[in-house]
N, C-alpha and C. Protein backbone atom coordinates (compact mmCIF):
# COMPACT_ATOMS: atom_id res chain seq x y z
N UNK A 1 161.52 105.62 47.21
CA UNK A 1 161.60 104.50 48.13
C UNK A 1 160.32 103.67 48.06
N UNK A 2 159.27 104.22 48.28
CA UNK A 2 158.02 103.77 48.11
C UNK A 2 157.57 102.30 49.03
N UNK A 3 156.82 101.47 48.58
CA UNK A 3 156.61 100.14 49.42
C UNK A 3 157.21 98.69 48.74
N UNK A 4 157.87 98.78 49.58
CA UNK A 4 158.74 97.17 49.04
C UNK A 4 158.72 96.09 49.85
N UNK A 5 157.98 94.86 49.79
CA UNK A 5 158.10 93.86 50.91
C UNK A 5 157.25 94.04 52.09
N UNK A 6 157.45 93.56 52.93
CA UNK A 6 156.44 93.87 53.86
C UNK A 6 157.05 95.13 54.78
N UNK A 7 155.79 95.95 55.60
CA UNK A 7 156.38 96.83 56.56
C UNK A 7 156.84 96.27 57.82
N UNK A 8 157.76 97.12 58.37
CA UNK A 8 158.65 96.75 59.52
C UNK A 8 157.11 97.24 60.37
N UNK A 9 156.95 97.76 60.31
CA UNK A 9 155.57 97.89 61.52
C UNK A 9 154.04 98.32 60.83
N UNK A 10 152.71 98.06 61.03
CA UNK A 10 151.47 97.88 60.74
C UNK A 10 150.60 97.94 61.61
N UNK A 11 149.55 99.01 61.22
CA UNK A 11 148.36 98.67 62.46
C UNK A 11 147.21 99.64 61.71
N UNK A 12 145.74 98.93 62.17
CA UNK A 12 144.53 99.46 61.80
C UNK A 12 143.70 100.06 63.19
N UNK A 13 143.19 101.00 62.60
CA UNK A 13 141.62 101.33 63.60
C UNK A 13 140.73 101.84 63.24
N UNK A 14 139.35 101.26 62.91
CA UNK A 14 138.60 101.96 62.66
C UNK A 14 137.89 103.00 63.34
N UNK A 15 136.95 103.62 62.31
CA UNK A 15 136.59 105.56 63.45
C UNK A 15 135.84 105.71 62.94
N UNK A 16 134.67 106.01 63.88
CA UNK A 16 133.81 106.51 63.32
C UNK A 16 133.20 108.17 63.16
N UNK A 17 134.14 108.32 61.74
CA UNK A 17 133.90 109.79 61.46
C UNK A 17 134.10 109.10 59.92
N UNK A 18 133.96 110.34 58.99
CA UNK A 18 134.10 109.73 57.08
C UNK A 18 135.13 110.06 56.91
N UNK A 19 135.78 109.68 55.91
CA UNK A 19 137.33 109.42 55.20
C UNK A 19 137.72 110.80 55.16
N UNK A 20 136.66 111.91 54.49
CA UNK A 20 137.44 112.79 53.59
C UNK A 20 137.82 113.74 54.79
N UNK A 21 137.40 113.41 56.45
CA UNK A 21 138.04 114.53 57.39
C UNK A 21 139.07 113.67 57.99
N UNK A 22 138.77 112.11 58.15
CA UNK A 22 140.33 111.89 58.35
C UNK A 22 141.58 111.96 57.66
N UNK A 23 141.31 111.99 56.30
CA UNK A 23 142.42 112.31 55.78
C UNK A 23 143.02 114.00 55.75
N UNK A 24 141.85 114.77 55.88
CA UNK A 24 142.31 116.03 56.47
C UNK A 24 143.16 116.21 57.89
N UNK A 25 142.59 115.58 58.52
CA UNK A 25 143.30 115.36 60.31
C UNK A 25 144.82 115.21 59.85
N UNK A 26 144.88 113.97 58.91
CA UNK A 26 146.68 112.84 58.60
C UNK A 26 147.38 114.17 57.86
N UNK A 27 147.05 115.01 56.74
CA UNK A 27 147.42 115.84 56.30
C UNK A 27 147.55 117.30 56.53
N UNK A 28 147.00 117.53 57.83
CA UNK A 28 147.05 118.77 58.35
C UNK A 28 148.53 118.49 59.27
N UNK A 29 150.07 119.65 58.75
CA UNK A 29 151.06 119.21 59.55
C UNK A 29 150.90 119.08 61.18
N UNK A 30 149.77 120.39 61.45
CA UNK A 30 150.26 120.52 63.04
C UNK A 30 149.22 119.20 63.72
N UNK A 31 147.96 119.31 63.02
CA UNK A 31 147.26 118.34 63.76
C UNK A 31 147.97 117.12 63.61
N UNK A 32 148.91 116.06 63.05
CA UNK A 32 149.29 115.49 62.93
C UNK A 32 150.81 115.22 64.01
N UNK A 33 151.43 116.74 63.42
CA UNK A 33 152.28 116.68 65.37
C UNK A 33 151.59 116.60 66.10
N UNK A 34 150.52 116.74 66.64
CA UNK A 34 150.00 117.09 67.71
C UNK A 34 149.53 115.69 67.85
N UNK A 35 149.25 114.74 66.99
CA UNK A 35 148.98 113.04 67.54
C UNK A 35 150.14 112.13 67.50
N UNK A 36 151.21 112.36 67.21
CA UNK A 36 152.24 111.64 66.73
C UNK A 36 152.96 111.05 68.01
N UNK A 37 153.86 110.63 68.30
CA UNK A 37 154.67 110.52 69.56
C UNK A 37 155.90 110.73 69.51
N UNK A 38 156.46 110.85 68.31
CA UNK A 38 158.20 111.28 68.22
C UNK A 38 157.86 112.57 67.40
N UNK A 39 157.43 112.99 66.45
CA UNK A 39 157.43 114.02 65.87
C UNK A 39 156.50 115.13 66.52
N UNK A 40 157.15 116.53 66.48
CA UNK A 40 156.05 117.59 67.62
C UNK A 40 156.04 118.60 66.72
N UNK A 41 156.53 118.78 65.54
CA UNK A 41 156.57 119.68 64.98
C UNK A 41 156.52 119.15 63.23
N UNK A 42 155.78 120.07 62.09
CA UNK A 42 156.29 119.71 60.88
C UNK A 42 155.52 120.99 60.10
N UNK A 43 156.30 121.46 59.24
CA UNK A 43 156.13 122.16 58.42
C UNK A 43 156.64 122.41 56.86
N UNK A 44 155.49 122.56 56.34
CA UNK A 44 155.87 122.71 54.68
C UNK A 44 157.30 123.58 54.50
N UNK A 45 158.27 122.98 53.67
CA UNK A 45 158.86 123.56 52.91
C UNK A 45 159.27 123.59 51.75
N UNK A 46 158.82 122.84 50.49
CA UNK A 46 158.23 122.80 49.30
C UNK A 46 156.85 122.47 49.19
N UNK A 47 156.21 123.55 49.21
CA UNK A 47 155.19 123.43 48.56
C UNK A 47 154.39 123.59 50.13
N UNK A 48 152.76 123.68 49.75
CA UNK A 48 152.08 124.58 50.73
C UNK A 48 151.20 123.53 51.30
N UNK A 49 150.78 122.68 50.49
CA UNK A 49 149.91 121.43 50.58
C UNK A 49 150.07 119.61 50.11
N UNK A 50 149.53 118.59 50.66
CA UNK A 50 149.69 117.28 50.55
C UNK A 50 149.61 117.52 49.21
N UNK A 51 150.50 116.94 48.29
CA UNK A 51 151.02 116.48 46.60
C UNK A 51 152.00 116.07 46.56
N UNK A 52 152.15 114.95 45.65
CA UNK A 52 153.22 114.18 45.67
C UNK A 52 154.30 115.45 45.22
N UNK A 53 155.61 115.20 46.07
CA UNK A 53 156.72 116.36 45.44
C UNK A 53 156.83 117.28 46.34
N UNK A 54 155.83 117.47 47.16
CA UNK A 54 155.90 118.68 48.04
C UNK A 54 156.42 118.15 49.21
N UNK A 55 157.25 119.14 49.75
CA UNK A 55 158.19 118.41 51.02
C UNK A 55 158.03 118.98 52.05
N UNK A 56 157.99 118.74 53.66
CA UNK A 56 157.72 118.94 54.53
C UNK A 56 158.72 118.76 55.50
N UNK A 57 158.94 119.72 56.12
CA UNK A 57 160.51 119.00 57.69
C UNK A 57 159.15 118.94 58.70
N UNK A 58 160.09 117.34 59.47
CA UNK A 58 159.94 116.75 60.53
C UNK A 58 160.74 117.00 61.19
N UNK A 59 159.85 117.82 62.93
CA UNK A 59 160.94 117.66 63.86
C UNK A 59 160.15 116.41 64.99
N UNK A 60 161.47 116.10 65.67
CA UNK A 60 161.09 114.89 66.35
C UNK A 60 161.72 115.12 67.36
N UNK A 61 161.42 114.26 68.48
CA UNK A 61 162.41 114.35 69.81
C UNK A 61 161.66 112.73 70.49
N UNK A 62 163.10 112.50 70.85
CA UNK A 62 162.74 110.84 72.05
C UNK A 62 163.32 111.30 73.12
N UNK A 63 162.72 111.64 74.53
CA UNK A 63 163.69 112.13 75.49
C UNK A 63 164.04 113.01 75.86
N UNK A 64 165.27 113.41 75.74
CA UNK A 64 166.07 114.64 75.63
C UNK A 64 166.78 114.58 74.33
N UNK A 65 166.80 113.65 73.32
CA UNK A 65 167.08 113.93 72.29
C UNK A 65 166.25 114.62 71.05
N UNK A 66 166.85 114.89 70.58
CA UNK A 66 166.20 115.91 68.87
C UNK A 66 166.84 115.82 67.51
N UNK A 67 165.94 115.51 66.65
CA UNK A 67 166.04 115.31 65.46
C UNK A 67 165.62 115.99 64.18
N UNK A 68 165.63 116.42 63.10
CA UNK A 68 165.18 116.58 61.56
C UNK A 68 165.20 115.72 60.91
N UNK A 69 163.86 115.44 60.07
CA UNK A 69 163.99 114.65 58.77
C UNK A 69 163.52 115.27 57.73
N UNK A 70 163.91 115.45 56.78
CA UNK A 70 163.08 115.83 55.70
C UNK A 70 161.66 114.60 54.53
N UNK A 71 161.02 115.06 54.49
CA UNK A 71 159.82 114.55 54.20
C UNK A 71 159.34 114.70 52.67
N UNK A 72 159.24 113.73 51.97
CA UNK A 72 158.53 113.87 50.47
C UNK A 72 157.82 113.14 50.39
N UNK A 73 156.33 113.93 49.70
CA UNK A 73 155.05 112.93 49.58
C UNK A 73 155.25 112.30 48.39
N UNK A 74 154.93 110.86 48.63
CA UNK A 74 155.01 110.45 47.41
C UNK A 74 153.56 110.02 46.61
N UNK A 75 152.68 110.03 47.46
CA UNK A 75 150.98 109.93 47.05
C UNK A 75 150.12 111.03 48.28
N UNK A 76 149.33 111.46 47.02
CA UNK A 76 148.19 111.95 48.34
C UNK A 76 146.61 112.12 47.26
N UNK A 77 146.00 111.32 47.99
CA UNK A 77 144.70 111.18 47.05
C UNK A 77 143.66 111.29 48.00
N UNK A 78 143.07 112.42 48.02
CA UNK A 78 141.89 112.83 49.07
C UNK A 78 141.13 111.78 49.65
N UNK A 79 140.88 111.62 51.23
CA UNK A 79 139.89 110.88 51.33
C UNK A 79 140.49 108.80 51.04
N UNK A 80 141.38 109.16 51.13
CA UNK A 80 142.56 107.19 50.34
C UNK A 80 143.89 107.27 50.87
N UNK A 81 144.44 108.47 50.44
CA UNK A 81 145.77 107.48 50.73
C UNK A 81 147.01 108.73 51.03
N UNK A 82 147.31 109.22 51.94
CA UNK A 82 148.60 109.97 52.36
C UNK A 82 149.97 109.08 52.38
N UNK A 83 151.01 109.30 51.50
CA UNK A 83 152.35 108.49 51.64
C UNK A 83 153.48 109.69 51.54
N UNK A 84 154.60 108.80 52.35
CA UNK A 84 156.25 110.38 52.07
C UNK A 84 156.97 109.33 52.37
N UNK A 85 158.17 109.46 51.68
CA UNK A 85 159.64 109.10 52.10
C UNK A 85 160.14 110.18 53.33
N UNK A 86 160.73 109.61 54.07
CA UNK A 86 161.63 110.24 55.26
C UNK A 86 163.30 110.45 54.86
N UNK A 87 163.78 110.90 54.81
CA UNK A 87 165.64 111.07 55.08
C UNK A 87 166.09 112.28 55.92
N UNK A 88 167.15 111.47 56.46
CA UNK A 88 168.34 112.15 57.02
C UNK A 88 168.90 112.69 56.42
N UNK A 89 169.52 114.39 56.39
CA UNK A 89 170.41 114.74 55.45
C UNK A 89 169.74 113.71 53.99
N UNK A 90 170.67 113.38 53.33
CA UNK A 90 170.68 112.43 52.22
C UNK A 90 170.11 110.90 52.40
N UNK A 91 170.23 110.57 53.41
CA UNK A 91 170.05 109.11 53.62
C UNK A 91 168.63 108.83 53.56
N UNK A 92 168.73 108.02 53.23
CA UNK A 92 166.65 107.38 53.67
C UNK A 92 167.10 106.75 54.75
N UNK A 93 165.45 106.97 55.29
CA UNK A 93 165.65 106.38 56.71
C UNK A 93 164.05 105.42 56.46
N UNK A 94 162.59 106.05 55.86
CA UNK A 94 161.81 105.42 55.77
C UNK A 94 160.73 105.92 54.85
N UNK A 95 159.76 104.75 54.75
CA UNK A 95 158.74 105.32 53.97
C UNK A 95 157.33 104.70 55.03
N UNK A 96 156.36 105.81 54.98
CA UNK A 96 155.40 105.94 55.47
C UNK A 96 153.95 106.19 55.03
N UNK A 97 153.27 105.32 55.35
CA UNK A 97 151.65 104.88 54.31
C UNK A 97 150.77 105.27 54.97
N UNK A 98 149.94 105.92 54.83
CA UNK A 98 148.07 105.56 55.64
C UNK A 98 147.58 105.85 53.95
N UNK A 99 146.26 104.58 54.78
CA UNK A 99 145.88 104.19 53.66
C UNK A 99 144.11 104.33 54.52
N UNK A 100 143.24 105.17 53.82
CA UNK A 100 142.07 105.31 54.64
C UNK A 100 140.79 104.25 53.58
N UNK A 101 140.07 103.81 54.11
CA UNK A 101 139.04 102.72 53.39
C UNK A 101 137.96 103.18 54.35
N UNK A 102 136.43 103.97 53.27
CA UNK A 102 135.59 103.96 53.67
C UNK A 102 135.03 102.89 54.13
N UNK A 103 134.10 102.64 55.43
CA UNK A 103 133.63 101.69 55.38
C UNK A 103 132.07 101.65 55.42
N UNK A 104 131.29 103.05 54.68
CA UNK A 104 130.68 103.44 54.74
C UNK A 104 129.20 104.21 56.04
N UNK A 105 128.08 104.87 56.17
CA UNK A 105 127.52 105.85 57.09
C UNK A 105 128.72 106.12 57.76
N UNK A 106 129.64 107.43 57.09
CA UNK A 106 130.74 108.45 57.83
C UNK A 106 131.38 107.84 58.59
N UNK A 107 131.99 106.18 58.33
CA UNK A 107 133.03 105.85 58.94
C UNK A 107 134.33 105.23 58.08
N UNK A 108 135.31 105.22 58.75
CA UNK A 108 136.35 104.47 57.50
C UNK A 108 137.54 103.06 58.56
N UNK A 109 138.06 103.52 57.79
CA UNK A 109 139.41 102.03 58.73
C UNK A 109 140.64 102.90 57.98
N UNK A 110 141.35 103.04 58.80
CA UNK A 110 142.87 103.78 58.40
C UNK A 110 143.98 102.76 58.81
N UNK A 111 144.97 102.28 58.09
CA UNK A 111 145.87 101.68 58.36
C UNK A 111 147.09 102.27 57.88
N UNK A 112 148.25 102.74 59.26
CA UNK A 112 148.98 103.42 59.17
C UNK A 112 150.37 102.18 58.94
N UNK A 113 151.07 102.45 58.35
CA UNK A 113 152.73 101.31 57.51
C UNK A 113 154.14 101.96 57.76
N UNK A 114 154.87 101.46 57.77
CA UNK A 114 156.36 101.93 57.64
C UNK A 114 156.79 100.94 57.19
N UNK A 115 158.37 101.40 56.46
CA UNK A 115 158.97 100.47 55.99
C UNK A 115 160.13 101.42 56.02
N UNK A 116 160.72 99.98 56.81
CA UNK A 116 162.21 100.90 57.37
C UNK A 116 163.31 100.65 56.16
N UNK A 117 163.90 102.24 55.70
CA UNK A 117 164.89 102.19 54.83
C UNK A 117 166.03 102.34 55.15
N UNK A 118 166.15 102.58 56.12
CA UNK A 118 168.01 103.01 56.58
C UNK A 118 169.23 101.86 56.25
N UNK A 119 170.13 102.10 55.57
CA UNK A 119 171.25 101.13 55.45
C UNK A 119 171.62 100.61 56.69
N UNK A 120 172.46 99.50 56.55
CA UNK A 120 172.77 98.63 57.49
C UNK A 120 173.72 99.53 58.56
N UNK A 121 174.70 100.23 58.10
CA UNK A 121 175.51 100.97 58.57
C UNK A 121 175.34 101.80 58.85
N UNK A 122 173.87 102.64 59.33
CA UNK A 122 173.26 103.96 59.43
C UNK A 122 172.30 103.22 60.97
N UNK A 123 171.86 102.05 61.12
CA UNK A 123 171.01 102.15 62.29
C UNK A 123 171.90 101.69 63.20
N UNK A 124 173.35 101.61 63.84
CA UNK A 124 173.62 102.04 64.84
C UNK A 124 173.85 103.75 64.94
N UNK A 125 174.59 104.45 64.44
CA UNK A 125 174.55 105.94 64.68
C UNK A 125 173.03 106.33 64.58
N UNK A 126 171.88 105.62 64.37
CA UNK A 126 170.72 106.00 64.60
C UNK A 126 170.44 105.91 65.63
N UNK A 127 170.32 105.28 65.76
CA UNK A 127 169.71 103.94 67.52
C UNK A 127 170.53 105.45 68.30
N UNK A 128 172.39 105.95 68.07
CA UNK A 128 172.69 106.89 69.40
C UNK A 128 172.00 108.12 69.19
N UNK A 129 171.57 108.67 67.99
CA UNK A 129 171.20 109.97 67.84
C UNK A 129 169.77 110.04 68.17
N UNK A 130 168.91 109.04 68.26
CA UNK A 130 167.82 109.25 68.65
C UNK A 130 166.94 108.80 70.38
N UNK A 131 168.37 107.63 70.32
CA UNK A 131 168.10 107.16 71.33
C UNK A 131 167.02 105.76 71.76
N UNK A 132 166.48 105.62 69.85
CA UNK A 132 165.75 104.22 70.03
C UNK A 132 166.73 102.93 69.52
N UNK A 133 167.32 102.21 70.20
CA UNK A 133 167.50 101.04 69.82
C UNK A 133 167.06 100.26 68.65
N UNK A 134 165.71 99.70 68.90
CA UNK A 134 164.79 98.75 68.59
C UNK A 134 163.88 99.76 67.59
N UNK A 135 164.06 100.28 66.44
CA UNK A 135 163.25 101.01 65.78
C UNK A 135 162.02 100.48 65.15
N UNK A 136 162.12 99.00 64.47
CA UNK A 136 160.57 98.72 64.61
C UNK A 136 159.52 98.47 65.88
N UNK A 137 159.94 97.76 66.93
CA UNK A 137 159.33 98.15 68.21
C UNK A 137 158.68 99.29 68.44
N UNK A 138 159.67 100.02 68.55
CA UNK A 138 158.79 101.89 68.87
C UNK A 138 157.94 101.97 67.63
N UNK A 139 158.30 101.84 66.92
CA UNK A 139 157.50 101.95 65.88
C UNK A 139 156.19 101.83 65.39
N UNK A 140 155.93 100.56 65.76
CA UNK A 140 154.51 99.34 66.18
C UNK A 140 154.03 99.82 67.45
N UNK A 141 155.17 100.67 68.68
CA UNK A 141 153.95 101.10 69.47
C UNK A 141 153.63 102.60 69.57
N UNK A 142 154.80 103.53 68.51
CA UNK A 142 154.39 104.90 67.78
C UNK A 142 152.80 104.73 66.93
N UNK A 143 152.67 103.80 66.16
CA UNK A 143 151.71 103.97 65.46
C UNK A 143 150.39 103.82 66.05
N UNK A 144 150.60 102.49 66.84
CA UNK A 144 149.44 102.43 68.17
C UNK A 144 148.94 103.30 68.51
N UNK A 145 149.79 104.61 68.97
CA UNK A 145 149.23 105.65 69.78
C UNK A 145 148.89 106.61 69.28
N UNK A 146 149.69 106.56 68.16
CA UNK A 146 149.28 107.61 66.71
C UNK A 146 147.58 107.45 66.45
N UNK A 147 147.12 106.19 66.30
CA UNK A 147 145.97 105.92 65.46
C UNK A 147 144.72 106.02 66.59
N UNK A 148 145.40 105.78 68.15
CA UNK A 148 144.54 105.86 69.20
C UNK A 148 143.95 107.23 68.77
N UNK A 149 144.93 108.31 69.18
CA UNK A 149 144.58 109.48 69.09
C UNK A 149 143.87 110.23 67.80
N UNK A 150 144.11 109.66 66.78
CA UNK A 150 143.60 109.66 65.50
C UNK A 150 142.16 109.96 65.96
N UNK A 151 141.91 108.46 66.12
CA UNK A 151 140.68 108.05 66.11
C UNK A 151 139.52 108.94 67.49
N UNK A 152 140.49 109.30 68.49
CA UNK A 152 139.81 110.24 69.54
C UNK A 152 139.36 111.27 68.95
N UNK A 153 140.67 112.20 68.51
CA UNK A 153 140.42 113.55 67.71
C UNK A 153 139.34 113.54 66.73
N UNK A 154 139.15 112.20 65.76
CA UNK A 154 138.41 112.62 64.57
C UNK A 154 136.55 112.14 65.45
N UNK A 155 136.57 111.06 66.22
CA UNK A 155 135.14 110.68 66.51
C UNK A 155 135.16 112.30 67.47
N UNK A 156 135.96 113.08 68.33
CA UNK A 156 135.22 114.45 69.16
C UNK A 156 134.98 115.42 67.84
N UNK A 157 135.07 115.24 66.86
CA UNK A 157 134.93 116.23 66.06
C UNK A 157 135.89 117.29 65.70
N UNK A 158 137.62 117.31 66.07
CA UNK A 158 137.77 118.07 65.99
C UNK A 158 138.54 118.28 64.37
């Protein structure tokens, strides 16, 4: 799936901590549930670590609803750049970028992307199974809160 066109949603923040532990933070599954806002859970199941090929399930929940996606990295370059395709069962649903830029003395700028793949005929039975309507909306304000917390976790040190 990769990046085609512009993303359905975009956002930066810089932090002041260095690249090569935020990109540890983005690539560690649980620390990453643990900042996310729809996803609370993810774990390897091809493969043990960030490489392109190695796949990971996403669990998610909006609500009282709950979801699986399955997850394939399609880049991971220490310290630059974490990317995965998302699908449903078979379907794509999205592809997902952070892209980290030192900005040098142990700080960087991370800008987290989506680009929504789901067929035309797949985002209403989406919108009921998850319960978001408006999927770039949440999206633009998923990542918001994603990168808030990012940026908390990595400047306390953890």
């Amino acid at each position: 799936m990769t990046e085609r066109g512009n993303p359905s949603a975009r956002a930066e923040v810089s932090i002041d901590a260095d690249a090569a532990t935020v990109y540890r933070m983005i690539t560690d599954l649980p620390t990453m549930a643990s900042l996310a806002e729809e996803a609370h859970a993810m774990e390897w199941s091809k493969g043990d670590r960030p490489e392109p090929g190695a796949v990971f399930k996403g669990h998610n929940r909006s609500g009282s609803r709950t979801w699986t996606t399955r997850c394939t990295v399609t880049a991971a370059e220490p310290g630059r750049v974490f990317a995965f395709d998302v699908r449903s069962a078979v379907i794509p649903v999205a592809h997902w970028r952070y892209d980290i830029e030192s900005t040098g003395e142990g700080a960087c700028r991370v800008t987290e992307s989506t680009w929504d793949r789901r067929p035309g005929w797949f985002k209403v039975p989406a919108g009921w199974a998850t319960g978001v309507r408006d999927r770039d909306a949440a999206n633009a304000e998923h990542i918001r809160l994603t990168l808030q917390r990012l940026k908390e976790a990595a400047e306390a040190g953890q």
